[in-house]
N, C-alpha and C. Protein backbone atom coordinates (compact mmCIF):
# COMPACT_ATOMS: atom_id res chain seq x y z
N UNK A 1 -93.21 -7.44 -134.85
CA UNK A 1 -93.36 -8.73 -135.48
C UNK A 1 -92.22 -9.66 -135.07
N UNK A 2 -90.91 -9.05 -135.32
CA UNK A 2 -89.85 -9.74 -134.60
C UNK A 2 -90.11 -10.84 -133.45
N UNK A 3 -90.56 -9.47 -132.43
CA UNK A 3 -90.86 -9.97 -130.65
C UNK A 3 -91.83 -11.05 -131.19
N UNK A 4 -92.56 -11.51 -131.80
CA UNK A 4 -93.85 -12.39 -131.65
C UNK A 4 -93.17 -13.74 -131.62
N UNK A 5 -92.11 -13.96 -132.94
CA UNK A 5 -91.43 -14.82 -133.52
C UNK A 5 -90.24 -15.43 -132.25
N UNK A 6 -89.47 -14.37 -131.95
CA UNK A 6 -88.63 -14.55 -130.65
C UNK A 6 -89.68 -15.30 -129.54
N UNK A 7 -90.44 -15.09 -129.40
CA UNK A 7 -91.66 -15.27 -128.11
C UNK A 7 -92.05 -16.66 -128.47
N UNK A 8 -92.55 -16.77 -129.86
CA UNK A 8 -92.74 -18.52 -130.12
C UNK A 8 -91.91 -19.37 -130.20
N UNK A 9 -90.46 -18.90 -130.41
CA UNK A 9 -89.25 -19.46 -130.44
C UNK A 9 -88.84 -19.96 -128.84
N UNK A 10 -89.26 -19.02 -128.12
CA UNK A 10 -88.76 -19.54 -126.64
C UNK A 10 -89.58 -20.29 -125.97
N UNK A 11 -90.81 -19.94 -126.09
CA UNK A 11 -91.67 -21.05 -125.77
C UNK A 11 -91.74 -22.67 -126.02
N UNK A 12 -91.22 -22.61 -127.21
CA UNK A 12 -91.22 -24.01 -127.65
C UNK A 12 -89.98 -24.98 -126.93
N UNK A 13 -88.96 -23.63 -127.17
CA UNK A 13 -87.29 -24.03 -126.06
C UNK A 13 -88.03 -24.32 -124.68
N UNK A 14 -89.08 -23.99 -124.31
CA UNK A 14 -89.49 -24.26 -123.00
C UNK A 14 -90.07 -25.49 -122.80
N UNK A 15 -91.00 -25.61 -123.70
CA UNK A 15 -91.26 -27.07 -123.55
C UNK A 15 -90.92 -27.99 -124.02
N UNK A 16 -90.31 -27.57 -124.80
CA UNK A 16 -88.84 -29.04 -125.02
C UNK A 16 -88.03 -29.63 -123.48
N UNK A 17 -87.92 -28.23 -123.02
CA UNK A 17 -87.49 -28.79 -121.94
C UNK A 17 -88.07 -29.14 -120.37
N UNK A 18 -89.18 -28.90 -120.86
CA UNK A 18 -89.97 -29.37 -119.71
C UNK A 18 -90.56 -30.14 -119.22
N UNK A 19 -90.26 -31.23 -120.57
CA UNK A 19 -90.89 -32.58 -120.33
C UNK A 19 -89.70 -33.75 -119.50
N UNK A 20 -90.71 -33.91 -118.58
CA UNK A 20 -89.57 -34.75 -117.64
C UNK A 20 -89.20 -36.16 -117.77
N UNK A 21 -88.15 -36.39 -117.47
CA UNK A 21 -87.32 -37.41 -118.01
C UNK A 21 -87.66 -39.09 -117.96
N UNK A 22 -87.24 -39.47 -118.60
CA UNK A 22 -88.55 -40.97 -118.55
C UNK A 22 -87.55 -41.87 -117.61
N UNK A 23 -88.26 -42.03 -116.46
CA UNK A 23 -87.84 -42.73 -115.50
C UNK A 23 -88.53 -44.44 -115.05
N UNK A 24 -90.05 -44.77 -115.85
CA UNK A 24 -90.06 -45.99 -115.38
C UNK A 24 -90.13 -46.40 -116.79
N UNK A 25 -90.02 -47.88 -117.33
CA UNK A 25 -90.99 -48.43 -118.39
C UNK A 25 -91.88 -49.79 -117.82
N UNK A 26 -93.12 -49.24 -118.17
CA UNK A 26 -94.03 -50.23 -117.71
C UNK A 26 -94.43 -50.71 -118.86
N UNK A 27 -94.47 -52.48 -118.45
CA UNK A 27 -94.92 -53.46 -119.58
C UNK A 27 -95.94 -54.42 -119.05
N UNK A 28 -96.87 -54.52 -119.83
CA UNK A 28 -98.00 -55.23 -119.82
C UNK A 28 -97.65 -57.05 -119.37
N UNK A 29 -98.35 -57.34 -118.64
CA UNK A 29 -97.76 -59.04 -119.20
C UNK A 29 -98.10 -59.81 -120.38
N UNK A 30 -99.23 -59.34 -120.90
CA UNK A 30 -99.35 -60.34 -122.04
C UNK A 30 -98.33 -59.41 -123.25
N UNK A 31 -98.09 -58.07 -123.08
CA UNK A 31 -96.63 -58.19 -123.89
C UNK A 31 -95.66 -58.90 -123.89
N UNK A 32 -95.17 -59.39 -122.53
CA UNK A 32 -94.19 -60.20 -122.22
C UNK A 32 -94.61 -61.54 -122.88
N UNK A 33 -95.73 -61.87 -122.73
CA UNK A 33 -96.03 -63.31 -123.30
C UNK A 33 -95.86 -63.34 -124.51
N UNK A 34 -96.04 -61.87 -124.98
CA UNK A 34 -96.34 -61.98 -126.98
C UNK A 34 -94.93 -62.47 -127.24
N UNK A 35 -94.11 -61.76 -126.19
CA UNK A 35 -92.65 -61.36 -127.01
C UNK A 35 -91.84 -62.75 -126.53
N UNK A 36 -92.39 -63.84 -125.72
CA UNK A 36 -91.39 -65.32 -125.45
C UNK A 36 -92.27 -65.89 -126.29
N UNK A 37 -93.32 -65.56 -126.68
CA UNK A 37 -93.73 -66.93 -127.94
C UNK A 37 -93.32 -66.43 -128.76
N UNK A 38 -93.12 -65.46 -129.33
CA UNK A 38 -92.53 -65.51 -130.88
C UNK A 38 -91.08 -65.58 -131.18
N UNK A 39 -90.38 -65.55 -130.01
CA UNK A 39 -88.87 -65.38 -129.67
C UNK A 39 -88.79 -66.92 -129.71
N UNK A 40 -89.32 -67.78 -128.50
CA UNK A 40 -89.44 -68.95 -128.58
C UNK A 40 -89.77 -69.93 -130.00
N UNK A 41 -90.82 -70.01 -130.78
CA UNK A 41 -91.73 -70.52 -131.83
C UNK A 41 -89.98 -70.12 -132.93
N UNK A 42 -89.34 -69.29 -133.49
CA UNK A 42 -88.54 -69.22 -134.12
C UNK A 42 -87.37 -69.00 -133.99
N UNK A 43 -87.13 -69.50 -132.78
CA UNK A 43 -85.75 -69.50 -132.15
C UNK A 43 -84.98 -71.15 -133.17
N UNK A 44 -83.63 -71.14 -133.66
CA UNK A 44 -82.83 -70.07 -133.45
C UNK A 44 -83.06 -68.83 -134.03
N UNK A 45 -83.72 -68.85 -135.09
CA UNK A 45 -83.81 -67.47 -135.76
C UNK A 45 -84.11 -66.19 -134.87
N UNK A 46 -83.32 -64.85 -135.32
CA UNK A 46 -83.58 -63.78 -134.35
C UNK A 46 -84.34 -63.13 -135.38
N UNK A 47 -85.61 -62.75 -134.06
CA UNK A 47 -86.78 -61.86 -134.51
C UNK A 47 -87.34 -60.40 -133.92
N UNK A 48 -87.97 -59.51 -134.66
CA UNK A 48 -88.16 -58.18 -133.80
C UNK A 48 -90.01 -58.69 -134.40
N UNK A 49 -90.25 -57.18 -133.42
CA UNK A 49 -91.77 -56.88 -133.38
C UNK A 49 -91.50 -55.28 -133.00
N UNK A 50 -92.69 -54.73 -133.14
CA UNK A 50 -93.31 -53.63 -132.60
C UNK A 50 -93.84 -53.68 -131.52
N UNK A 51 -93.43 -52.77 -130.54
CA UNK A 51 -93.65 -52.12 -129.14
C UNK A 51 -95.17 -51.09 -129.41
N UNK A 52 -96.04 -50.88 -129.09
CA UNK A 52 -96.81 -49.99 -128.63
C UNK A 52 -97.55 -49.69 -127.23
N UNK A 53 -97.80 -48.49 -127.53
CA UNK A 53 -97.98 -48.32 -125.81
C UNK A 53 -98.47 -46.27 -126.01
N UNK A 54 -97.93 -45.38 -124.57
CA UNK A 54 -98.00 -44.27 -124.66
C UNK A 54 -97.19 -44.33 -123.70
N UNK A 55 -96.39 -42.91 -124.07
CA UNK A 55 -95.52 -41.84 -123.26
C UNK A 55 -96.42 -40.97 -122.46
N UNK A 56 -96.17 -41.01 -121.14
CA UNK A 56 -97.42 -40.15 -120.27
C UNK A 56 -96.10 -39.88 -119.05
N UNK A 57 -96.26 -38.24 -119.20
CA UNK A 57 -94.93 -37.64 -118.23
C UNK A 57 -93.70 -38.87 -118.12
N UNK A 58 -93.17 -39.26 -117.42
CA UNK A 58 -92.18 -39.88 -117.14
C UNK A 58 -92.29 -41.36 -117.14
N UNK A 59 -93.75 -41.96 -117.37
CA UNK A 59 -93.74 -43.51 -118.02
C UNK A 59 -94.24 -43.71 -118.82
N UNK A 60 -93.32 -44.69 -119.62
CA UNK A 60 -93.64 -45.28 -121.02
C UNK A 60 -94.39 -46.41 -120.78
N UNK A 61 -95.42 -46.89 -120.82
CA UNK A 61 -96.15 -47.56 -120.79
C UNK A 61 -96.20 -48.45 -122.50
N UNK A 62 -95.40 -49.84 -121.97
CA UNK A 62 -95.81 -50.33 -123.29
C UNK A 62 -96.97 -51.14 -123.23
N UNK A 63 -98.08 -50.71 -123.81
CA UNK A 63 -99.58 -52.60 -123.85
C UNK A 63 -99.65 -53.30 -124.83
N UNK A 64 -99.18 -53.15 -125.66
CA UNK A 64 -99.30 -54.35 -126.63
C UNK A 64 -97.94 -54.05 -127.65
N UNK A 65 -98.33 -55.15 -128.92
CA UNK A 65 -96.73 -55.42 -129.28
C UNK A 65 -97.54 -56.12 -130.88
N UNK A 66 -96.45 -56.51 -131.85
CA UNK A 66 -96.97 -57.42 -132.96
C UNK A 66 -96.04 -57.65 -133.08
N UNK A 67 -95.38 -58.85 -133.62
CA UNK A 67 -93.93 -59.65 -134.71
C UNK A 67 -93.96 -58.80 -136.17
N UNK A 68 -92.90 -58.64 -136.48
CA UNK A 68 -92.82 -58.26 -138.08
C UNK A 68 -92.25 -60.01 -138.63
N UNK A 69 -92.97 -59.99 -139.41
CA UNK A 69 -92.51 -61.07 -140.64
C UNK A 69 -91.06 -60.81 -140.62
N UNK A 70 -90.52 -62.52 -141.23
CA UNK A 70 -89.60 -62.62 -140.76
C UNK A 70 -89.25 -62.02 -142.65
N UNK A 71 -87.91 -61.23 -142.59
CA UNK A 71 -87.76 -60.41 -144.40
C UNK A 71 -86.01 -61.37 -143.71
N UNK A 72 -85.84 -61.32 -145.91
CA UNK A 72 -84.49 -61.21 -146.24
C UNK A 72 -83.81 -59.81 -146.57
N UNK A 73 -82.66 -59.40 -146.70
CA UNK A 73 -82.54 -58.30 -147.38
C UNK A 73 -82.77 -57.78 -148.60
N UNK A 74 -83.99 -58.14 -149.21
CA UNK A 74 -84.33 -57.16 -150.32
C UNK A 74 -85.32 -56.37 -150.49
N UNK A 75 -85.29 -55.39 -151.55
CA UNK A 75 -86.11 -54.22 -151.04
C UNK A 75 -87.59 -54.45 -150.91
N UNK A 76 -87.80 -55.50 -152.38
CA UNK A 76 -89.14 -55.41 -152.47
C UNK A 76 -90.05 -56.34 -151.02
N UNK A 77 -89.00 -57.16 -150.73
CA UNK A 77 -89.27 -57.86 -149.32
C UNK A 77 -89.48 -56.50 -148.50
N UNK A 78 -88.66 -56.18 -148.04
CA UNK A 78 -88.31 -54.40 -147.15
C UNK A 78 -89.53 -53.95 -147.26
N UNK A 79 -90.28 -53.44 -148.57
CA UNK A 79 -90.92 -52.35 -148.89
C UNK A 79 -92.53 -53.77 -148.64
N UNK A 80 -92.27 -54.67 -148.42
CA UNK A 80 -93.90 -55.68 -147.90
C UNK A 80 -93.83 -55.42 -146.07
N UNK A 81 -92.73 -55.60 -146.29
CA UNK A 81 -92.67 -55.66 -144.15
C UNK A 81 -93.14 -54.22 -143.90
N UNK A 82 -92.73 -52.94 -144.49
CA UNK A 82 -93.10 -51.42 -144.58
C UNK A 82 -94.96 -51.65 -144.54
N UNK A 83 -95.09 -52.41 -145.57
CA UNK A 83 -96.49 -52.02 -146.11
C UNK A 83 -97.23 -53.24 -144.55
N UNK A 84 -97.19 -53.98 -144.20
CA UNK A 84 -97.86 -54.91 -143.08
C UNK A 84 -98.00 -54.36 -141.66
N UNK A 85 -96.48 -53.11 -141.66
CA UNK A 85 -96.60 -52.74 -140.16
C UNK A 85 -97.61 -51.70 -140.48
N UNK A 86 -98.09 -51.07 -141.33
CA UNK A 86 -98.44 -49.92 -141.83
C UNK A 86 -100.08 -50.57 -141.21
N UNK A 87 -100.39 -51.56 -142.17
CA UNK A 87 -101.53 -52.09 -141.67
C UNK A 87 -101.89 -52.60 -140.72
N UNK A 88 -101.31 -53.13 -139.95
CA UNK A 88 -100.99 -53.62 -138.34
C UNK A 88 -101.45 -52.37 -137.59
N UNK A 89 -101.12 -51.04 -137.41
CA UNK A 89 -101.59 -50.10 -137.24
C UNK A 89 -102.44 -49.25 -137.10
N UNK A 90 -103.00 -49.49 -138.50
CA UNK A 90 -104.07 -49.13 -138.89
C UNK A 90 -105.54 -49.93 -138.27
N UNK A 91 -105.05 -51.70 -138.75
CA UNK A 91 -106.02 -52.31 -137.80
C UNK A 91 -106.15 -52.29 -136.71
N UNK A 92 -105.17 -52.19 -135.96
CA UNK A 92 -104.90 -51.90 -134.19
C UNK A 92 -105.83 -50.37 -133.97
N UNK A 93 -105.96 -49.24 -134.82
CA UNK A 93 -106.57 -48.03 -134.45
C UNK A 93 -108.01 -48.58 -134.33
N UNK A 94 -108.17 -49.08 -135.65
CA UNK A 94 -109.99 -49.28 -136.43
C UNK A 94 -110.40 -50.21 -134.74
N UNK A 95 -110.07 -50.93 -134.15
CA UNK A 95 -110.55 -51.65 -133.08
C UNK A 95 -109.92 -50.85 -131.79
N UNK A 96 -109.51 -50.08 -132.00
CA UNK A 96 -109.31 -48.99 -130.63
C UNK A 96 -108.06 -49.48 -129.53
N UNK A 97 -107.01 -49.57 -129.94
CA UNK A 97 -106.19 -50.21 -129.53
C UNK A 97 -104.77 -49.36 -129.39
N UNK A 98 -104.17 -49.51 -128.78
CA UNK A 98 -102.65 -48.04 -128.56
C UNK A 98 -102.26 -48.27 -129.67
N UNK A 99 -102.01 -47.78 -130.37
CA UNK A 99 -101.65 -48.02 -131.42
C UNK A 99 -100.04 -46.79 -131.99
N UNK A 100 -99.21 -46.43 -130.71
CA UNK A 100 -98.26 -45.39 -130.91
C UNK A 100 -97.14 -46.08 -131.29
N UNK A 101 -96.47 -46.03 -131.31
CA UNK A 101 -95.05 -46.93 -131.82
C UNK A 101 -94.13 -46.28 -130.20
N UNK A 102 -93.81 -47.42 -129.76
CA UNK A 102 -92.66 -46.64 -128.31
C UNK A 102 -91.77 -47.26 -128.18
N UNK A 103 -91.37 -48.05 -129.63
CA UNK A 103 -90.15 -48.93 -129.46
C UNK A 103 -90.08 -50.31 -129.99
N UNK A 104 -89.18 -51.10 -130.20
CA UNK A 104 -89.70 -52.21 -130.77
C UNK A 104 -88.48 -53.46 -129.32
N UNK A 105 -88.69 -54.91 -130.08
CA UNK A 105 -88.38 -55.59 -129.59
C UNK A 105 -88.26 -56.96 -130.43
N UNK A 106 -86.45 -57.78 -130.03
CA UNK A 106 -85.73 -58.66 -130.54
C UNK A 106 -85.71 -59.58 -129.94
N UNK A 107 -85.01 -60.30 -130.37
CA UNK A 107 -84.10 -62.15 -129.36
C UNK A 107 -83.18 -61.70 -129.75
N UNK A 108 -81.95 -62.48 -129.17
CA UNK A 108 -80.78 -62.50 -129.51
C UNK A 108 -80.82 -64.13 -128.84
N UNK A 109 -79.36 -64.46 -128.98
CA UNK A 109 -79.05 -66.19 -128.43
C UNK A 109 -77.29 -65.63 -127.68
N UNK A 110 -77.59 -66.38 -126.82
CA UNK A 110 -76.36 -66.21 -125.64
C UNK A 110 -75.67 -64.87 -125.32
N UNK A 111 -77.12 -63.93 -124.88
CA UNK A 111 -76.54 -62.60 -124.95
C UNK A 111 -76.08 -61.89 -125.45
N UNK A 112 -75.71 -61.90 -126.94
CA UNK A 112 -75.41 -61.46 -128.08
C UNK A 112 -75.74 -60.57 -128.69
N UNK A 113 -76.24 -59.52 -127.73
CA UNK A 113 -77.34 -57.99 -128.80
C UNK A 113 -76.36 -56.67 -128.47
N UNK A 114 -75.41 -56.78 -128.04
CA UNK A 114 -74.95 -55.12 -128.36
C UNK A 114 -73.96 -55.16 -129.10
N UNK A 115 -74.82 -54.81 -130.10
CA UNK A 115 -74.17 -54.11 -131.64
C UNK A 115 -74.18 -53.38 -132.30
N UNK A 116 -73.27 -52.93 -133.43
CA UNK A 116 -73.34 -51.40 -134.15
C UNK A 116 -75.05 -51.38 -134.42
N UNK A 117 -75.41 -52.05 -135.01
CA UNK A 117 -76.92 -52.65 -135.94
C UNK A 117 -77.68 -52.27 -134.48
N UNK A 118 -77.78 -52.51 -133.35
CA UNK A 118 -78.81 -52.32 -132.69
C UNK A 118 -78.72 -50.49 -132.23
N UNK A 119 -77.34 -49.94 -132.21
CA UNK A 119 -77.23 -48.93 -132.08
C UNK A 119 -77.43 -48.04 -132.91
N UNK A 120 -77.60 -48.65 -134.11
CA UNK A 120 -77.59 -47.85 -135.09
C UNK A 120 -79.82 -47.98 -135.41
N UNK A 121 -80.23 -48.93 -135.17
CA UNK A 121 -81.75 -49.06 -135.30
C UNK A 121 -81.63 -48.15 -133.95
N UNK A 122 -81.03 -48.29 -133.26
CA UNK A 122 -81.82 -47.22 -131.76
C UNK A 122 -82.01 -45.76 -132.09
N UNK A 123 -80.19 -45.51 -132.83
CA UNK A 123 -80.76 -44.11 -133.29
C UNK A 123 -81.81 -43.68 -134.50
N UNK A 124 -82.62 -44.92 -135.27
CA UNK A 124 -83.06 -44.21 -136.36
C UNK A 124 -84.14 -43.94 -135.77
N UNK A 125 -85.05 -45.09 -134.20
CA UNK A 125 -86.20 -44.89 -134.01
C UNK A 125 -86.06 -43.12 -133.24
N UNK A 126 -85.05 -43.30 -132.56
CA UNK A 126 -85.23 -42.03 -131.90
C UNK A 126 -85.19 -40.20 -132.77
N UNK A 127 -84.76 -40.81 -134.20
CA UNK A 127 -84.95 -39.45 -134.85
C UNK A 127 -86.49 -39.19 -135.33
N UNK A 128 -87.43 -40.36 -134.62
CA UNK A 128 -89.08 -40.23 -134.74
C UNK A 128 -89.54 -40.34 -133.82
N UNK A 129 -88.82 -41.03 -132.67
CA UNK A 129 -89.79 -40.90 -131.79
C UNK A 129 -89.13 -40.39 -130.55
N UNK A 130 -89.10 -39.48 -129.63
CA UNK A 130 -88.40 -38.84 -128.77
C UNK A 130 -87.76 -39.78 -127.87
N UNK A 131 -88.80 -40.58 -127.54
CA UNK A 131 -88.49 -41.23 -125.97
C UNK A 131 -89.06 -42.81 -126.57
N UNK A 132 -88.12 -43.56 -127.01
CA UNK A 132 -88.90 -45.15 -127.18
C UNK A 132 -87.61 -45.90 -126.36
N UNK A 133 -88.21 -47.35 -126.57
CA UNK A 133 -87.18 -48.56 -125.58
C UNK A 133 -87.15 -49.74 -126.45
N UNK A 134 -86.10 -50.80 -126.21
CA UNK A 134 -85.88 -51.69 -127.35
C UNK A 134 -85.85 -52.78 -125.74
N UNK A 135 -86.36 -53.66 -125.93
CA UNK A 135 -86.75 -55.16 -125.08
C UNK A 135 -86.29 -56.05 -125.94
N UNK A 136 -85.26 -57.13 -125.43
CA UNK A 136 -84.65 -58.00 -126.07
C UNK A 136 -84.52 -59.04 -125.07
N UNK A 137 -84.87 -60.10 -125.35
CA UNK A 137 -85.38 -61.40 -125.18
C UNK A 137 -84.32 -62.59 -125.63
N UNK A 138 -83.68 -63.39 -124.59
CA UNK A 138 -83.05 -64.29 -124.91
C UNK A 138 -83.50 -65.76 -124.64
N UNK A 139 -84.52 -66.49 -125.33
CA UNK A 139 -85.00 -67.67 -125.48
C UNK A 139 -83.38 -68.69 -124.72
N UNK A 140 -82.77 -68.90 -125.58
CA UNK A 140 -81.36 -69.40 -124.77
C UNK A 140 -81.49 -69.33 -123.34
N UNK A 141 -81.10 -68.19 -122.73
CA UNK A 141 -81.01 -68.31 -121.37
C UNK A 141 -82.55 -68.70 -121.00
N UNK A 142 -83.42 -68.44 -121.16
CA UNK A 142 -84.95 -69.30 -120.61
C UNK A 142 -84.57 -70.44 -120.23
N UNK A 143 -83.94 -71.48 -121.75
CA UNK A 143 -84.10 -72.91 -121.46
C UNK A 143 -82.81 -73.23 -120.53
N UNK A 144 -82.04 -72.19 -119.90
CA UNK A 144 -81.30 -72.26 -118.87
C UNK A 144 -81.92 -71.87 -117.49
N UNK A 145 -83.45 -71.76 -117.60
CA UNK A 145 -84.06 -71.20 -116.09
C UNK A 145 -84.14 -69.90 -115.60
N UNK A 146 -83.47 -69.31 -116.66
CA UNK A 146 -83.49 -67.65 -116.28
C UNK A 146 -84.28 -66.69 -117.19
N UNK A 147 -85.26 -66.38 -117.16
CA UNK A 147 -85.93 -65.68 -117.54
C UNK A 147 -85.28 -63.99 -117.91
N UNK A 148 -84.21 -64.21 -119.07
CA UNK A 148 -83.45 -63.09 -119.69
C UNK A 148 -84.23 -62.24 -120.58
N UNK A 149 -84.65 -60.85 -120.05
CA UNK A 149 -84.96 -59.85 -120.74
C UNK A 149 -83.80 -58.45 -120.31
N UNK A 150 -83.87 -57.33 -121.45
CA UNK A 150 -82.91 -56.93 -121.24
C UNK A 150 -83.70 -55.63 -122.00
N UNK A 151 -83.30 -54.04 -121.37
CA UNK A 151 -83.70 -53.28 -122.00
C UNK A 151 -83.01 -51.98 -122.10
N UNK A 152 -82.97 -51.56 -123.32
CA UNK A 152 -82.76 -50.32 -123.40
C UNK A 152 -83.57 -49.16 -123.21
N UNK A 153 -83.42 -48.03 -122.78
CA UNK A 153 -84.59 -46.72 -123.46
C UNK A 153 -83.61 -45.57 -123.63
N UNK A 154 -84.13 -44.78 -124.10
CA UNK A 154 -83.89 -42.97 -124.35
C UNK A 154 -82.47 -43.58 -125.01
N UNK A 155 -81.77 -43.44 -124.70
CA UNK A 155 -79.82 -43.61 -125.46
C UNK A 155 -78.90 -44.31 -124.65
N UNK A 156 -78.72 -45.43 -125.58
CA UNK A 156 -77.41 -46.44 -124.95
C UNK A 156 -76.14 -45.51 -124.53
């Protein structure tokens, strides 16, 4: 009985490690579009959304995306933005749509995104989701001609 337990134990050590390492992220363009209009439309304000897409061997494929409402810090606010992505989800399945979570995505203004707060959201997605990426969008540099996106994946 032992050996059975040892045997499922290593197996699993096996394919933990056998999944190979995420080397491209591919993004849709009308993600890209979702994510400069809503970056744009409430700029200055900084805004996130949800990333979806699928993990398939070594690319993350993100296709689509949604904005989260813009919350203050309180809970019962917190616990409405909880309950909208929930449904966002849900409606995205019911019409057949990726509907995985592989990361989300911000603005920042004059390059301004590496922070404890983004490092610290990077590690909470990754204690759910193995392999996601954070896309951050600087409206600012646009209206300077440069089309500033910026990304993280797997660990800063």
């Amino acid at each position: 009985m032992a050996n059975t337990a040892t045997r499922s134990f290593l197996q699993v050590a096996v394919t933990e490690e056998a999944t190979p390492p995420l080397r491209v992220v591919q993004i849709e363009g009308l993600v890209i579009l979702k994510i400069i209009k809503h970056c744009k439309e409430l700029s200055p304000a900084l805004v996130t959304g949800q990333l979806l897409g699928l993990d398939v061997g070594s690319v993350l494929e993100v296709t689509n995306c949604f904005p989260f409402p813009i919350r203050e810090e309180d809970e019962e606010v917190e616990a409405e933005g909880a309950n909208y992505q929930l449904e966002m989800m849900r409606c995205l399945r019911e019409v057949n749509v990726d509907n995985n979570t592989v990361g989300w995505y911000q603005s920042t203004l004059f390059g301004s995104f590496q922070t404890g707060g983004l490092i610290e959201t990077f590690m909470n997605y990754q204690e759910n989701i193995r392999r996601c990426v954070c896309i951050i969008y600087d409206p600012s540099r646009a209206n300077q001609g440069v089309l500033a996106f910026f990304k993280g994946a797997d660990a800063f």
